[in-house]
C-alpha atoms as a PDB file:
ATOM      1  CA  UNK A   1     -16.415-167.059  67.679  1.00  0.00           C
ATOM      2  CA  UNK A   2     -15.010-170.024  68.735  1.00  0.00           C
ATOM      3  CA  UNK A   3     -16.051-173.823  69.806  1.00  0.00           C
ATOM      4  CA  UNK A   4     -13.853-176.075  72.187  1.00  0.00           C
ATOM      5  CA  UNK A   5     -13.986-179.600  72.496  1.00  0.00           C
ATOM      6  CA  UNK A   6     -18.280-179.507  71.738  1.00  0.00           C
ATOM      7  CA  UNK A   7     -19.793-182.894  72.120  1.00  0.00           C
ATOM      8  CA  UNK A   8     -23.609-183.441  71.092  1.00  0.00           C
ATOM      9  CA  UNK A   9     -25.830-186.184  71.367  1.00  0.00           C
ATOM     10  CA  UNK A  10     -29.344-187.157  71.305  1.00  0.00           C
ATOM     11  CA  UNK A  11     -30.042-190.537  73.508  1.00  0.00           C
ATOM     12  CA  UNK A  12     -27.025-192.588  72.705  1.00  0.00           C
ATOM     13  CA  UNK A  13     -26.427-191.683  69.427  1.00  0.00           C
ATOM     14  CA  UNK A  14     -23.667-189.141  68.902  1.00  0.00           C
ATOM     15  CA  UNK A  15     -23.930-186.138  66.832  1.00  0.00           C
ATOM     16  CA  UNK A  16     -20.886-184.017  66.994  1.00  0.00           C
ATOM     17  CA  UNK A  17     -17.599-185.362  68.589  1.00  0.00           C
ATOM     18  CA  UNK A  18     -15.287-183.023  69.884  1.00  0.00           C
ATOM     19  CA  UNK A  19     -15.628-180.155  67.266  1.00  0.00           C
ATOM     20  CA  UNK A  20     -13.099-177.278  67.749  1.00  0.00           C
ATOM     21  CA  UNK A  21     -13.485-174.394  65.390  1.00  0.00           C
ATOM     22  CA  UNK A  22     -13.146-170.494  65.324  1.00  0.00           C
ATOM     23  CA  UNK A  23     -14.207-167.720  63.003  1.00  0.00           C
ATOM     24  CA  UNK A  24     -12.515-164.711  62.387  1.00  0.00           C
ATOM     25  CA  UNK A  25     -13.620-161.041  62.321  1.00  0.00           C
ATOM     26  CA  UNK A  26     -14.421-160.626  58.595  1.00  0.00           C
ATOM     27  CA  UNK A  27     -14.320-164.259  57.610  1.00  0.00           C
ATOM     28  CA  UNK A  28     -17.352-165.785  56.545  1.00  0.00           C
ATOM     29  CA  UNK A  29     -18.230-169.349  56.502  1.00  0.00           C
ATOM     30  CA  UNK A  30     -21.250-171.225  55.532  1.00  0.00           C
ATOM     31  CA  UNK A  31     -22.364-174.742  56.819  1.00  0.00           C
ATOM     32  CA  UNK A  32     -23.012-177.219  54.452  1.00  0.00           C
ATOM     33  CA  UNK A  33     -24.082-181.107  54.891  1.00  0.00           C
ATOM     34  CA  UNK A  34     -26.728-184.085  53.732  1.00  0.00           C
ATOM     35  CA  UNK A  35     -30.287-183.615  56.147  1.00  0.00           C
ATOM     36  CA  UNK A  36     -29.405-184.907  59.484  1.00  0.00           C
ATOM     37  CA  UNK A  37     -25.342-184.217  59.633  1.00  0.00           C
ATOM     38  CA  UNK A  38     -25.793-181.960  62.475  1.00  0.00           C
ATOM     39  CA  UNK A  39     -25.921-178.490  60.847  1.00  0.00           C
ATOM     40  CA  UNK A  40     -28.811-177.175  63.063  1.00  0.00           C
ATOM     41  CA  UNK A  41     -27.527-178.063  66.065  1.00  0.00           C
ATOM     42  CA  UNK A  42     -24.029-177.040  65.591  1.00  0.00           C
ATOM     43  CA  UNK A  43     -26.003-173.534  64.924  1.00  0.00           C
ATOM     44  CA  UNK A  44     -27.969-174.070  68.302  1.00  0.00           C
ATOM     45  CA  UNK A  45     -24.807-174.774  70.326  1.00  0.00           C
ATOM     46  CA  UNK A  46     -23.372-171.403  68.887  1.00  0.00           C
ATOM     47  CA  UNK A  47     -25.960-169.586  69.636  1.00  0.00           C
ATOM     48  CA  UNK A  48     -26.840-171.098  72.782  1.00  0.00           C
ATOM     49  CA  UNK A  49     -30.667-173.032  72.280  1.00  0.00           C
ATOM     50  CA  UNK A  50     -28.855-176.447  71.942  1.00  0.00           C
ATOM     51  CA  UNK A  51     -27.508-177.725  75.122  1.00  0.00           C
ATOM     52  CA  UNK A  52     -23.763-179.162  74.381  1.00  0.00           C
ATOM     53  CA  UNK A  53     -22.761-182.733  76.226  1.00  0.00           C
ATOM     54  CA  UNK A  54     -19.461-181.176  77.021  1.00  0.00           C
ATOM     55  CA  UNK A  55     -17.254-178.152  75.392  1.00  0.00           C
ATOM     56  CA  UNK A  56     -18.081-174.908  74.802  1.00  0.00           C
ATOM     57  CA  UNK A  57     -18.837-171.969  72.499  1.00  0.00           C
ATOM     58  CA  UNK A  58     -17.118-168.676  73.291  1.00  0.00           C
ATOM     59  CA  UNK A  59     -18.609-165.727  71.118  1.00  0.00           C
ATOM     60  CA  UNK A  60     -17.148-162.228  72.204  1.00  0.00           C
ATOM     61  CA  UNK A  61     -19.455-159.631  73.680  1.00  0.00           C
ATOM     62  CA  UNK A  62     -19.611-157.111  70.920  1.00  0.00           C
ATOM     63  CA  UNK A  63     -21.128-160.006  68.527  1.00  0.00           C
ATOM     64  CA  UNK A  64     -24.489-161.135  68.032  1.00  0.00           C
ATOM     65  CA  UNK A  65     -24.595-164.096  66.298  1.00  0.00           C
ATOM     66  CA  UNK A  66     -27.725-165.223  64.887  1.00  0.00           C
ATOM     67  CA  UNK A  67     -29.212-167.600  61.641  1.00  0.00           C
ATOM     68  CA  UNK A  68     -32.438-168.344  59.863  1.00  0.00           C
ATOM     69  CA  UNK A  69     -33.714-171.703  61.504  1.00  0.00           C
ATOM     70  CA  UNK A  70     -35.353-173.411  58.597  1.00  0.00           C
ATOM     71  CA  UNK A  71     -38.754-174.017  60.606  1.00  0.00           C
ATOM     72  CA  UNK A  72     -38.888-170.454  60.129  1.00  0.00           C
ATOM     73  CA  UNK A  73     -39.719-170.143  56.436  1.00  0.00           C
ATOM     74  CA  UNK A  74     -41.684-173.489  56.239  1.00  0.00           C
ATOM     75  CA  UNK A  75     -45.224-172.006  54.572  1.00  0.00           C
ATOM     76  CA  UNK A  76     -44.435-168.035  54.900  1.00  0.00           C
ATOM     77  CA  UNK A  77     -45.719-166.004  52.606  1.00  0.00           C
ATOM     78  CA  UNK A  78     -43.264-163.808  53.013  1.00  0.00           C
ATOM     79  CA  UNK A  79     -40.518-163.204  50.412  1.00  0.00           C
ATOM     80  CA  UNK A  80     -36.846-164.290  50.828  1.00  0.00           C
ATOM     81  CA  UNK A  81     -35.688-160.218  51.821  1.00  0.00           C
ATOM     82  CA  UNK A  82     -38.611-160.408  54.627  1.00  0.00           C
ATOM     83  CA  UNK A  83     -38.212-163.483  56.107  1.00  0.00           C
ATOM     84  CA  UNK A  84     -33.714-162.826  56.376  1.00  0.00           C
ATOM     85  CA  UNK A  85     -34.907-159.768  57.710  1.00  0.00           C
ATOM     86  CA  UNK A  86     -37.652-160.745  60.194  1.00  0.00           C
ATOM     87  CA  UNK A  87     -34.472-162.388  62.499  1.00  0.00           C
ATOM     88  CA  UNK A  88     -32.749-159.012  63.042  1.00  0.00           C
ATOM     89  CA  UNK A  89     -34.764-158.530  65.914  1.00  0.00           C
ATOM     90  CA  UNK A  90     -32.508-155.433  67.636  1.00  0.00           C
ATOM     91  CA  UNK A  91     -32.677-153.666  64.687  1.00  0.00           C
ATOM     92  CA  UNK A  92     -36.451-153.841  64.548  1.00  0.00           C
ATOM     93  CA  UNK A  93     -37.177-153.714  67.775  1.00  0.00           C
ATOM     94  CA  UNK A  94     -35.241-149.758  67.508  1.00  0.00           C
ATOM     95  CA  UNK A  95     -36.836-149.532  64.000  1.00  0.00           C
ATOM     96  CA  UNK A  96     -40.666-149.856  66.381  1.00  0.00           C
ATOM     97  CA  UNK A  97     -39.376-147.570  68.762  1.00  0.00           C
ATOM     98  CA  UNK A  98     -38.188-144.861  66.213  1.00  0.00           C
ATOM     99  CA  UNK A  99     -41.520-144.571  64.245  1.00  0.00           C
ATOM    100  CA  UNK A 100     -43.200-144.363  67.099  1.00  0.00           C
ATOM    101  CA  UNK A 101     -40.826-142.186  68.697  1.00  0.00           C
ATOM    102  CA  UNK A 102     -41.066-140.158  65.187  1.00  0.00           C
ATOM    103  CA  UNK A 103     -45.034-140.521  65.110  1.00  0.00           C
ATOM    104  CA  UNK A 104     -45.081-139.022  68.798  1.00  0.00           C
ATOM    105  CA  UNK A 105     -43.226-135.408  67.400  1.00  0.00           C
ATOM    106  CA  UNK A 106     -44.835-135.595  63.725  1.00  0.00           C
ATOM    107  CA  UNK A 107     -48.363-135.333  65.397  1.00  0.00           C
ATOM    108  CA  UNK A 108     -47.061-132.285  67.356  1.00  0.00           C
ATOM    109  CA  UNK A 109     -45.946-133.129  70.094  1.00  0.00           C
ATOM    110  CA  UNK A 110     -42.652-130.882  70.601  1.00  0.00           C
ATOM    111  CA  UNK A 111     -41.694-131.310  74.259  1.00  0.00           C
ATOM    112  CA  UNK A 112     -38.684-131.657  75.304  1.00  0.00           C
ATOM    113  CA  UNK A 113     -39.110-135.666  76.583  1.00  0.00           C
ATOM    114  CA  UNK A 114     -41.095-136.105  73.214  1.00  0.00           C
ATOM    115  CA  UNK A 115     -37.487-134.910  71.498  1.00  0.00           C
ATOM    116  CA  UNK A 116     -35.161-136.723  73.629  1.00  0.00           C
ATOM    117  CA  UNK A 117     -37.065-140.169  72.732  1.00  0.00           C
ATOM    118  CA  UNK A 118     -36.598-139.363  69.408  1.00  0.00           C
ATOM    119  CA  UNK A 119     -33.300-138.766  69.706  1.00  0.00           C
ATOM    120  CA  UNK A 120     -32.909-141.627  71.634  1.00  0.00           C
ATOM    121  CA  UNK A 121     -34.603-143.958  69.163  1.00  0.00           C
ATOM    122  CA  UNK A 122     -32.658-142.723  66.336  1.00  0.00           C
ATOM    123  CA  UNK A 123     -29.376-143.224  68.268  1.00  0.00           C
ATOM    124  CA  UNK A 124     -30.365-147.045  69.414  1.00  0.00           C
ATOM    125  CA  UNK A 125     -31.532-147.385  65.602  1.00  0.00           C
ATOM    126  CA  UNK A 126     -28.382-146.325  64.070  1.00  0.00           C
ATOM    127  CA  UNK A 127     -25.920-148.039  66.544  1.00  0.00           C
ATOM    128  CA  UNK A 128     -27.679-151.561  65.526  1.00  0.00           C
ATOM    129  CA  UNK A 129     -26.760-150.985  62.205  1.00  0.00           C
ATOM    130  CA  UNK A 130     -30.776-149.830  61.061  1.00  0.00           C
ATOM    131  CA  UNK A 131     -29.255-147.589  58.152  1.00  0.00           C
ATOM    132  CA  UNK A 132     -27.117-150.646  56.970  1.00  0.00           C
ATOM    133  CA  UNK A 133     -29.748-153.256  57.205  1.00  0.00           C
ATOM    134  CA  UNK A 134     -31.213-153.439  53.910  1.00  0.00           C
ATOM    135  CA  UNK A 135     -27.692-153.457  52.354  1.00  0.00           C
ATOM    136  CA  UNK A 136     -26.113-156.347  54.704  1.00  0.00           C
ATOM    137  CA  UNK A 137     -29.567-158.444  54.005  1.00  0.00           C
ATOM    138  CA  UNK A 138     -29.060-157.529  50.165  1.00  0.00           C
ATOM    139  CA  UNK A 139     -25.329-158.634  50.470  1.00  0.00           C
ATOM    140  CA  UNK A 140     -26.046-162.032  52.370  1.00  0.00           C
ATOM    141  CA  UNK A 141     -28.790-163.256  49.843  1.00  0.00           C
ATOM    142  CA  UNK A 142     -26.577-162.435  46.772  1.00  0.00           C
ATOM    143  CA  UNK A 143     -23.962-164.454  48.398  1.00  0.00           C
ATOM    144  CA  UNK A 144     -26.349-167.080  48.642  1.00  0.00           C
ATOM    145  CA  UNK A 145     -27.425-166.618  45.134  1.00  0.00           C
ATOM    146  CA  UNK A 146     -30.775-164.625  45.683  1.00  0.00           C
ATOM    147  CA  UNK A 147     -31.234-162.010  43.072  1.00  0.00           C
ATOM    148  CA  UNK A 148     -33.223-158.884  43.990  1.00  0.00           C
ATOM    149  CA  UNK A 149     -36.546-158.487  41.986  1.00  0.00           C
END
């Protein structure tokens, strides 16, 4: 991940000035700053829902980069695990597809394009990291100083 030269503004008032800064596979960074520094939309310029004055954010094809927007936990009812959870969308989007997929063959249904969607589904599943999820949403929230219940 990388950002070159990113300029942001809203009207005339300047929120990030020329902000180059990369990440490294493995590294881990978090974004800290008083309400109103710009934390949000350097996130948004990342991951592309914040359009940048000038510069640009390169993020390499094999990554997915996403966050937690904090809209998105204002008055859930869902715990911490869910709501870190809920923005892992590839992973359950294959999670859907494989208990379905699984539902199709567990009812009987032993045809050959019944097994090959399962298959399928378990592959997709697995390749977006389904079997790791719980443990790299466990990980994050202890590093943010969530303890499990």
């Amino acid at each position: 991940l990388r950002l070159s030269k990113v300029a942001i503004s809203r009207g005339a008032s300047p929120l990030l000035k020329n902000i180059d800064w990369s990440v490294q596979p493995n590294e881990r960074w978090g974004i800290v700053g008083i309400n109103g520094a710009g934390k949000s939309t350097l996130l948004g310029a990342i991951t592309g829902t914040v359009r940048m004055d000038t510069g640009a954010a390169y993020v390499h094809s094999n990554i997915r980069v996403g966050y937690l927007r904090q809209s998105a936990v204002s008055g859930s009812t869902r715990t911490v695990y869910e709501e870190a959870k809920s923005e892992m969308t590839l992973i359950e989007d294959a999670r859907v597809k494989l208990e379905s997929a699984t539902k199709i063959v567990e009812d009987g249904d032993y045809s050959e394009e019944a097994l090959n969607e399962l298959a399928e589904a378990e592959e997709e599943f697995q390749t977006h990291g389904g079997y790791e999820q719980e443990q790299m949403v466990d990980s994050v929230l202890k590093g943010l100083g969530f303890e499990p219940e």
